[in-house]
Protein backbone atom coordinates (compact mmCIF):
# COMPACT_ATOMS: atom_id res chain seq x y z
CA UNK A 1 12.07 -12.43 -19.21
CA UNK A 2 9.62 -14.99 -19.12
CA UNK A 3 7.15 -16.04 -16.20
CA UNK A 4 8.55 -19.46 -15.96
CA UNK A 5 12.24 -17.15 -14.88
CA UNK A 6 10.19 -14.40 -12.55
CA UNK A 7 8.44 -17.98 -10.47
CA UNK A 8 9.24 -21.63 -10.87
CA UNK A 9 6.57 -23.80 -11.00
CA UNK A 10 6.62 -25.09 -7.21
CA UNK A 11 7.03 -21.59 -6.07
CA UNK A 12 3.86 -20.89 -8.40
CA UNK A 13 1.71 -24.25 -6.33
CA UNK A 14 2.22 -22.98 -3.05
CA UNK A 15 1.33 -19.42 -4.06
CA UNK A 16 -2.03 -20.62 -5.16
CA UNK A 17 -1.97 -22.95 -1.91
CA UNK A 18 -2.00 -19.87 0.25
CA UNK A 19 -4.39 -17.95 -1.98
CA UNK A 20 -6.58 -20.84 -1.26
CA UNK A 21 -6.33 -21.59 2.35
CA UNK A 22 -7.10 -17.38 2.47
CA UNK A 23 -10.10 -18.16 1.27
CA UNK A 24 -10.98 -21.10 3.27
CA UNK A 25 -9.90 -18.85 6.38
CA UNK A 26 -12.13 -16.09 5.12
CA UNK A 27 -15.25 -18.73 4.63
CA UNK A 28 -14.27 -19.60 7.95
CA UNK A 29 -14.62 -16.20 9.46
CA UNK A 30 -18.00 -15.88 7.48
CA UNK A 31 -19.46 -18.19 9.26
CA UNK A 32 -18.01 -17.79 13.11
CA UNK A 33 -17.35 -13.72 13.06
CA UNK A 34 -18.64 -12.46 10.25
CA UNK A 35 -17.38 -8.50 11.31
CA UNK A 36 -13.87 -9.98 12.02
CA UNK A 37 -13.81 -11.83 8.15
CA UNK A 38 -14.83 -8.81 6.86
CA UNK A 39 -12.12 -6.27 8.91
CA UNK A 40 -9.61 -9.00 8.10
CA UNK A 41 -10.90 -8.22 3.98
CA UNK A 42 -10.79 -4.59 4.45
CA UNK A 43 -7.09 -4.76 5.82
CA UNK A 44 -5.72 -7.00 3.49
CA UNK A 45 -7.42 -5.11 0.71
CA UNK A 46 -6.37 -1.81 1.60
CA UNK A 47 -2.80 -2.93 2.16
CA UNK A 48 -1.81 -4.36 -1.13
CA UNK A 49 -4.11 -1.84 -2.90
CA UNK A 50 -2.05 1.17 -1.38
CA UNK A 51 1.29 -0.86 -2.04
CA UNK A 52 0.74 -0.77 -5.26
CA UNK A 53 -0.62 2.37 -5.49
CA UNK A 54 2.47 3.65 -3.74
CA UNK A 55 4.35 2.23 -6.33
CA UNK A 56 2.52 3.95 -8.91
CA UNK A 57 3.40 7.12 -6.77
CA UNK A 58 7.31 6.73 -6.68
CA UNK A 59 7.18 6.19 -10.60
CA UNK A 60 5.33 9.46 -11.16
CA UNK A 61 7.77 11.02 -8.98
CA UNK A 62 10.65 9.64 -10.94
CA UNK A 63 9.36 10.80 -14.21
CA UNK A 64 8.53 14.18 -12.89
CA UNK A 65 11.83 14.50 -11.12
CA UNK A 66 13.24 13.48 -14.42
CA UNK A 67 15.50 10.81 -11.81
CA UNK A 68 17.60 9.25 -14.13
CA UNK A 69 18.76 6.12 -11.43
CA UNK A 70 15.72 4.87 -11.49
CA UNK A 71 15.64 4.21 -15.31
CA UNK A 72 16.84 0.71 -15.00
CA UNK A 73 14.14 -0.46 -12.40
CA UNK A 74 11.10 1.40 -13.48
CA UNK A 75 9.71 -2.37 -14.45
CA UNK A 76 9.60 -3.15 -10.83
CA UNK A 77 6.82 -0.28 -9.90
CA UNK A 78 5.05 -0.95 -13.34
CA UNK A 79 4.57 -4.09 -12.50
CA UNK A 80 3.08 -3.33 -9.07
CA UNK A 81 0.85 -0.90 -10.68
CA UNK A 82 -0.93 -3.95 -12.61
CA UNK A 83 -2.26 -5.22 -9.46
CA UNK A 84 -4.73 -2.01 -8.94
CA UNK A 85 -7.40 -3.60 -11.08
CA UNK A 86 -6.92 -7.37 -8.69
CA UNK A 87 -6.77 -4.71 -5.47
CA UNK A 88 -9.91 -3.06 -6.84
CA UNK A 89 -11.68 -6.24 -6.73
CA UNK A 90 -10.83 -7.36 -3.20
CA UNK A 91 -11.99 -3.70 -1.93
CA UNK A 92 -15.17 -4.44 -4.13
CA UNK A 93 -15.25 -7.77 -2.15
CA UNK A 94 -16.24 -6.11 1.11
CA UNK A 95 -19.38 -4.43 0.06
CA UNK A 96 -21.66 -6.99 1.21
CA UNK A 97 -20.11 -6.59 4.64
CA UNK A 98 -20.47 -2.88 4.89
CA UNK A 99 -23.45 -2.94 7.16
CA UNK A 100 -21.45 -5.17 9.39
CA UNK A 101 -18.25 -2.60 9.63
CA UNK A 102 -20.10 0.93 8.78
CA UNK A 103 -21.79 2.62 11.67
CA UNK A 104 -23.33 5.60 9.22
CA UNK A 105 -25.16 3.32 7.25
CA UNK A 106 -27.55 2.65 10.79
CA UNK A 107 -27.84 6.69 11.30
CA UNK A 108 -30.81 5.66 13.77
CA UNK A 109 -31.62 8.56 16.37
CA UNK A 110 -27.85 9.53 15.94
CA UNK A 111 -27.79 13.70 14.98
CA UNK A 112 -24.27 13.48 14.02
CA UNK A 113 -24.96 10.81 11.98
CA UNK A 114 -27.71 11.90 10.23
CA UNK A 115 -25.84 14.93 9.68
CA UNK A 116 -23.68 13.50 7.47
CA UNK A 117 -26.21 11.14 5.52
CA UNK A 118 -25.85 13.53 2.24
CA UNK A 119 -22.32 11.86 1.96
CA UNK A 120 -21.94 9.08 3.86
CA UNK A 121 -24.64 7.04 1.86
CA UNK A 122 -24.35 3.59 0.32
CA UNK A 123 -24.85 4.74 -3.56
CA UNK A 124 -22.48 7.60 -3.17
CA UNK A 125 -20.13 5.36 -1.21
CA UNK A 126 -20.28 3.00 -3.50
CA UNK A 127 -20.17 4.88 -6.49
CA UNK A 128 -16.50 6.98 -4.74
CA UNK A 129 -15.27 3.53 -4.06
CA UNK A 130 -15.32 2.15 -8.55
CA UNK A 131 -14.48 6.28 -9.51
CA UNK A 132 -10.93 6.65 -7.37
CA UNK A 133 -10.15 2.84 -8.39
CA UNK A 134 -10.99 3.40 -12.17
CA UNK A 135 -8.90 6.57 -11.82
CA UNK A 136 -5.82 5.05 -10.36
CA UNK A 137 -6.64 2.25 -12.76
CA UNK A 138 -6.43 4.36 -15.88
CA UNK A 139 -3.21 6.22 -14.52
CA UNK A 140 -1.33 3.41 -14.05
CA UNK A 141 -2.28 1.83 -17.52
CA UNK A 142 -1.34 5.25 -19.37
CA UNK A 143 1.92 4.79 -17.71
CA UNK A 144 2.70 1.44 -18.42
CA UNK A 145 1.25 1.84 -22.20
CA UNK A 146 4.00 5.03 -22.91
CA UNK A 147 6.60 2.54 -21.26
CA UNK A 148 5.78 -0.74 -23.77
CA UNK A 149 5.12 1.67 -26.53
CA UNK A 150 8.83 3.56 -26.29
CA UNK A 151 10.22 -0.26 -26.02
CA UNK A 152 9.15 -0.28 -29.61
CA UNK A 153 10.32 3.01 -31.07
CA UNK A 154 12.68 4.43 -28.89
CA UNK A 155 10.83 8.00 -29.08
CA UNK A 156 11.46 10.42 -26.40
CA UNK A 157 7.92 11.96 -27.07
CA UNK A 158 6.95 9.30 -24.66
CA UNK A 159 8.87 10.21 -21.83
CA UNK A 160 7.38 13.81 -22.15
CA UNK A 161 4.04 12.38 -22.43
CA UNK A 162 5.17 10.29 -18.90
CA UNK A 163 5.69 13.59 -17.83
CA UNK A 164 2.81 15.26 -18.06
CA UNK A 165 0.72 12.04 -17.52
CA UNK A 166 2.56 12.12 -13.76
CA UNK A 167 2.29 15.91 -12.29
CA UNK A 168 -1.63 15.14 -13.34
CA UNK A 169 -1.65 11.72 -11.70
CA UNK A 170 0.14 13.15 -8.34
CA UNK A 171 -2.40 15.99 -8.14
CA UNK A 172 -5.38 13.42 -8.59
CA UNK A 173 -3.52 11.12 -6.31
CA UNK A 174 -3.81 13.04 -3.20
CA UNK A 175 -7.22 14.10 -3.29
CA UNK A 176 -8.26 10.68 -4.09
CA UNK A 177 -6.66 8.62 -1.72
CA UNK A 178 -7.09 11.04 0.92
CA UNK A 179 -10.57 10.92 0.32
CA UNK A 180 -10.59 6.90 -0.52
CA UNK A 181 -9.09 6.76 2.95
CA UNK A 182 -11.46 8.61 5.05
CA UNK A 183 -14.10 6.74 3.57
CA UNK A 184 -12.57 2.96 4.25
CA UNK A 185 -10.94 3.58 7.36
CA UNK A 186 -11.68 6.70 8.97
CA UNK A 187 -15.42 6.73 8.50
CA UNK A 188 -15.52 3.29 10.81
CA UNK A 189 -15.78 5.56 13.46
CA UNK A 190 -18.13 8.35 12.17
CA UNK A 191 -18.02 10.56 15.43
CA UNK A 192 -13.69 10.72 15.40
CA UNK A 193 -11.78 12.67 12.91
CA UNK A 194 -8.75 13.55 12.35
CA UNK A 195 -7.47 16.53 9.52
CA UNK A 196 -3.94 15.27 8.92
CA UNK A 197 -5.44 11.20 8.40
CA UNK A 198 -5.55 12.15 4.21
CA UNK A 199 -1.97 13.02 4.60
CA UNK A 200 -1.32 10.34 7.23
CA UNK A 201 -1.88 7.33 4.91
CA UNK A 202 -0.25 9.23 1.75
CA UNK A 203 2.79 9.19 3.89
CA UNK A 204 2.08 5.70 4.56
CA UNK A 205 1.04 4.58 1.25
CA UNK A 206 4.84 5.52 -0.26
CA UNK A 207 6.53 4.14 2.23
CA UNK A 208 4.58 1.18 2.00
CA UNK A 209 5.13 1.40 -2.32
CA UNK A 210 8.86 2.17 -1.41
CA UNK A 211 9.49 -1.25 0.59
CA UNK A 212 7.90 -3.56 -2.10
CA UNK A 213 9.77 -2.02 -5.32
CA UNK A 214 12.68 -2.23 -2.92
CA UNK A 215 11.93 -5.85 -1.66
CA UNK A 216 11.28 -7.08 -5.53
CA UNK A 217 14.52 -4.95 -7.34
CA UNK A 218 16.43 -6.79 -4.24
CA UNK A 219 14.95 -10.27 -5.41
CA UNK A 220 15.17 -9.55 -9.33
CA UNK A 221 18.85 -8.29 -8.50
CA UNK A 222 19.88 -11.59 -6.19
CA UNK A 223 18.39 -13.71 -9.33
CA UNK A 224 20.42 -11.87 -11.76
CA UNK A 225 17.35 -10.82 -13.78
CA UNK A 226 17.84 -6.51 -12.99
CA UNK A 227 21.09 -5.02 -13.98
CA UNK A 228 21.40 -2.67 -10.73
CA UNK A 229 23.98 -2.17 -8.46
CA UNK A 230 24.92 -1.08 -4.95
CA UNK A 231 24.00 2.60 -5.60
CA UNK A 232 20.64 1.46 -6.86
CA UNK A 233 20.01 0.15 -3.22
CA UNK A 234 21.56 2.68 -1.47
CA UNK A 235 19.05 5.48 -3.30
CA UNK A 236 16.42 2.38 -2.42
CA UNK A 237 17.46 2.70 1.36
CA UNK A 238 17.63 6.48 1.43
CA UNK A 239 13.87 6.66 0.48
CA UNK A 240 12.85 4.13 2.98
CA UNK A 241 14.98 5.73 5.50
CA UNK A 242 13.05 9.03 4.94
CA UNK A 243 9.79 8.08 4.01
CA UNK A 244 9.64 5.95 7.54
CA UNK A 245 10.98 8.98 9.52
CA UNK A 246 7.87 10.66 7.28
CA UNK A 247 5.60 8.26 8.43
CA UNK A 248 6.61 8.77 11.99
CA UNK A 249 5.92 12.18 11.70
CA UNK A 250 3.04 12.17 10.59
CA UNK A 251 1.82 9.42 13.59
CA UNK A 252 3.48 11.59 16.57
CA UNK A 253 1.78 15.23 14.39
CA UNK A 254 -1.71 13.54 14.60
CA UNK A 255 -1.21 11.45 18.34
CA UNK A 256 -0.28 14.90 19.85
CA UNK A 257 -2.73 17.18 18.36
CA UNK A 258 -5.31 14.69 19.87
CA UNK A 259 -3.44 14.28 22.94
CA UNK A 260 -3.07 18.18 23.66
CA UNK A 261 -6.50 19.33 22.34
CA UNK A 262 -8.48 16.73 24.63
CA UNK A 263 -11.49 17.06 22.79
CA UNK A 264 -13.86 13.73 23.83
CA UNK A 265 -14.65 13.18 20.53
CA UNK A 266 -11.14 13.02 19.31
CA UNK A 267 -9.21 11.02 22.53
CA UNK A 268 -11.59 8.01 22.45
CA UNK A 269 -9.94 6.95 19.24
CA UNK A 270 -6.81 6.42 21.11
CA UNK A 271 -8.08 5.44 23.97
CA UNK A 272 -9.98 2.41 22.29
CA UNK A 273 -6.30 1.87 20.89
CA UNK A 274 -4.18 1.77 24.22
CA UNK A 275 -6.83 0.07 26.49
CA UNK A 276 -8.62 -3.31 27.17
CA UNK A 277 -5.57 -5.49 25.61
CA UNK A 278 -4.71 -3.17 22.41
CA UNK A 279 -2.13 -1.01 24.10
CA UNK A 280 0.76 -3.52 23.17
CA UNK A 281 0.16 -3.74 19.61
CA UNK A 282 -0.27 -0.09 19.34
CA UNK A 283 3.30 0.66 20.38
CA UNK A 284 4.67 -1.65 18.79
CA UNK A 285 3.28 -0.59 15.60
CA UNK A 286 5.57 2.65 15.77
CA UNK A 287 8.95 0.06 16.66
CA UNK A 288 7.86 -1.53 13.01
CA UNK A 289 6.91 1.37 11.32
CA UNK A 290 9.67 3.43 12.25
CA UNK A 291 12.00 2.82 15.57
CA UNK A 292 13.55 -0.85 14.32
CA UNK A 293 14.04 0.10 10.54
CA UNK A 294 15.43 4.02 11.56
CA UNK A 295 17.94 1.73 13.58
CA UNK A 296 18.59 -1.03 11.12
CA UNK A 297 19.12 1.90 8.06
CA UNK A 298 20.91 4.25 9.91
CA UNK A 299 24.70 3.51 8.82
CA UNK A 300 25.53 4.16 5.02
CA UNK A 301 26.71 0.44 4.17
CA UNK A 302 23.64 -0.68 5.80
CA UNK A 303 21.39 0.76 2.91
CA UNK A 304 24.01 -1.11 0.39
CA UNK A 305 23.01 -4.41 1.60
CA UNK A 306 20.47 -6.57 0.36
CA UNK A 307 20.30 -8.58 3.25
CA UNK A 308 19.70 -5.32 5.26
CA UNK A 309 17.35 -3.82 3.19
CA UNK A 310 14.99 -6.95 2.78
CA UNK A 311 14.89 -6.94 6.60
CA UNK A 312 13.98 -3.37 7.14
CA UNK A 313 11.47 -4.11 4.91
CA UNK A 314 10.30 -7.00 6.34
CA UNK A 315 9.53 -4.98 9.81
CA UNK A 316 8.22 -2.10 7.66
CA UNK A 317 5.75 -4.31 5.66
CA UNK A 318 4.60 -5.72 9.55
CA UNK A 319 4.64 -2.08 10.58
CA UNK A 320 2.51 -0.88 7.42
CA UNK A 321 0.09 -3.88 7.63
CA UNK A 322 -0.55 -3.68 11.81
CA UNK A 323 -1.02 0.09 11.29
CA UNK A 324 -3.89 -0.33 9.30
CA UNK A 325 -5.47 -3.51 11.07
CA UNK A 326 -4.99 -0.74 14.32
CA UNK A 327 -7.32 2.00 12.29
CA UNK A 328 -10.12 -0.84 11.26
CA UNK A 329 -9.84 -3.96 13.45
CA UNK A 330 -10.93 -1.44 17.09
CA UNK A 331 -13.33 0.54 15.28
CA UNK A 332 -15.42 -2.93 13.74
CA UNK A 333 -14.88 -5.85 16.10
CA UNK A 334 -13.64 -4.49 19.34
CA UNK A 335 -13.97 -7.22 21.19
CA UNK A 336 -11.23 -9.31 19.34
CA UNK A 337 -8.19 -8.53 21.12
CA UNK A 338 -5.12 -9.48 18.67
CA UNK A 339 -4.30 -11.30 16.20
CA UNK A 340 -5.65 -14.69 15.03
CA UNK A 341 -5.58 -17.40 11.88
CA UNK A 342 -8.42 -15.47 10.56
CA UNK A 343 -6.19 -12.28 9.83
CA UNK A 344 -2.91 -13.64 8.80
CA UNK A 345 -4.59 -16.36 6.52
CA UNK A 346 -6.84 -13.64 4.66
CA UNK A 347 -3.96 -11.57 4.42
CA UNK A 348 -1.62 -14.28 3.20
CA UNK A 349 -3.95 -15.40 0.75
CA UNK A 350 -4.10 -12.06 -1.29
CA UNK A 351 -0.43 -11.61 -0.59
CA UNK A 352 -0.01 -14.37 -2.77
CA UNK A 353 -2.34 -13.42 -5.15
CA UNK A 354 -0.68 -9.85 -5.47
CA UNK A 355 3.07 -11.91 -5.84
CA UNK A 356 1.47 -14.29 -8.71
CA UNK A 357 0.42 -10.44 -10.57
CA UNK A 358 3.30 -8.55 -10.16
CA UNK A 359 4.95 -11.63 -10.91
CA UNK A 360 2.76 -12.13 -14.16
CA UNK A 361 3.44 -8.41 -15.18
CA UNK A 362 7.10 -8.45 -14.83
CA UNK A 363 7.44 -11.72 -17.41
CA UNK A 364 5.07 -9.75 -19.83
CA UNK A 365 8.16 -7.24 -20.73
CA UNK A 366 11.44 -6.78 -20.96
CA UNK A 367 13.00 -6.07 -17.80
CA UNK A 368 15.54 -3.21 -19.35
CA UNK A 369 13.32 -0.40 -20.64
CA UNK A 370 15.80 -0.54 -23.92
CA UNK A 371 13.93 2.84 -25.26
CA UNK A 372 14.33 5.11 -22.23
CA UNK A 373 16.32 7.97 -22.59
CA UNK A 374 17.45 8.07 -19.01
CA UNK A 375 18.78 4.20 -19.45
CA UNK A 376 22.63 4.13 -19.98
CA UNK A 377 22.92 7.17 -17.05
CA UNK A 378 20.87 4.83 -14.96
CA UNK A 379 23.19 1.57 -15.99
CA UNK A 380 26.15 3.86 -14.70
CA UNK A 381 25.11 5.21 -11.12
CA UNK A 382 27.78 4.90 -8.85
């Protein structure tokens, strides 16, 4: 499939419109709310990064499942996976505004703070930041390389290789990103921690990875360009039906360990969240993230229809996105209550970017991996 099939050329201008006028909303922010641009960055950033990090997630877990029905659309999380070097770049993009959004890097006459100077410093910040995204970088190519390279020969040895290359990827994975995360998001508030916030945004992150293969096989499907059918979706559906209920979880496990332990240190995190103007858009984070979607996927012909599935995702995306705006936009600029032009134009500027990649990627190989071994039981899942 070429690119000209994956995006016509209008669809292609107003994709680089929008990646544009994110820009021009970011230079905007720059120069009225500097902190604000900058959260707005670290939002977007994180967002696409970990949906197509999720991605990378659910393939590893395919290959190390040895899931057969997901043969025919493992182009759709490769693809993803090639914008990890673009998402690197955005993250990169907010290092000149880290002494606008970190509190640690002012320690001052703060104990706690200089307490935890031997880690959270700039070089070693920095320098944890270009490691985990040169890991997940490397992962994702060794994938993708086995994938193009059995295309050619048709060699099982590859898939074994995928194998291996996975269980080390998923072990990696979750120290990484649970680290990566408590240094982007949870260390904007250097006195409040949480122990479950690692696992809290790997549930997040796969759910998040779920809904855009799911939103993109869905498209490719509608187009006629990915031979799938109705019990492709319905697998689709199942996974976002339980990795939301996951997500959920692991919100209520972490919002009532707070609650009940009533430890100062721990309760103004939520208490910044459901005060002063924020208490709206923290509830209805969990009706996007979970209530509406649990409701919309809840009847079996529900997850069979495309229509229904690119809805659910549609609230989940909103859900995933707000979720992580909640976790950066209190803790940096606190005295912006909601959501402004600043925030949706930054973050539908490198949406579009991240839609022109995966885009890019998906005319760059055949979208039927014609080698795998796992390909004719995956053309007929019923």
């Amino acid at each position: 499939m070429s690119l000209s099939v994956a995006l016509s050329q209008t669809q292609r201008r107003y994709l680089w419109a929008a990646a544009g006028l994110g820009v021009l909303a970011f230079g905007g922010g720059l120069l009225s709310s500097p902190a604000r641009a900058f959260t707005s960055l670290l939002v977007a950033a994180f967002l696409f990064t970990s949906l197509s990090l999720g991605a990378l997630v659910f393939l590893a877990l395919m290959y190390l499942s040895n899931a057969g029905w997901s043969a025919a659309l493992k182009r759709v999380p490769e693809a993803l996976s090639s914008y990890l070097p673009y998402g690197g770049l955005s993250l990169l993009l907010v290092l000149p505004g880290l002494g606008l959004l970190y509190h640690w890097l002012h320690p001052g006459e703060d104990a706690l703070l200089q307490a935890k100077v031997p880690y959270l410093n700039l070089p070693f910040f920095v320098a944890r930041m270009v490691g985990f995204l040169l890991v997940w970088i490397g992962f994702a190519w060794a994938l993708r390389r086995q994938s193009r390279a059995q295309d050619a020969d048709g060699s099982p040895t590859h898939t074994r290789r995928s194998v291996a290359t996975s269980a080390a990827f998923l072990v990696v994975f979750a120290i990484t990103f649970s680290l990566a995360s408590v240094d982007w998001l949870m260390s904007l508030e250097p006195h409040w921690y949480s122990t479950i916030f690692g696992l809290y945004q790997i549930g997040g992150a796969m759910l998040g990875g779920v809904c855009a293969i799911t939103v993109a096989a869905v498209l490719l499907r509608r187009a006629g360009h990915l031979p799938i059918g109705e019990a492709h979706l319905h697998d689709l559906g199942k996974l976002l039906f339980g990795f939301s209920t996951l997500w959920a979880y692991l919100w209520l496990s972490q919002y009532l360990l707070v609650w009940y332990a009533n430890i100062p240190e721990e309760t103004t995190h939520y208490l910044a969240r459901t005060e002063g103007g924020w208490g709206f858009l923290f509830y209805l984070n969990v009706a996007l993230g979970w209530a509406v979607p649990f409701t919309m996927l809840l009847p079996r012909p529900a997850k069979r229809s495309e229509t229904n599935l690119l809805w659910a995702c549609g609230f989940l995306l909103a859900g995933r996105w707000l979720d992580i705006y909640l976790m950066a936009g209190p803790a940096a600029a606190p005295e912006h209550l909601g959501i402004g032009l600043l925030e949706l134009g930054v973050t539908a500027g490198l949406a579009a970017v991240f839609v022109l990649v995966v885009a890019r990627a998906l005319g760059s190989a055949p979208m039927v991996p014609k080698g795998d071994p796992y390909l004719v039981e995956s053309l007929h899942h019923h």
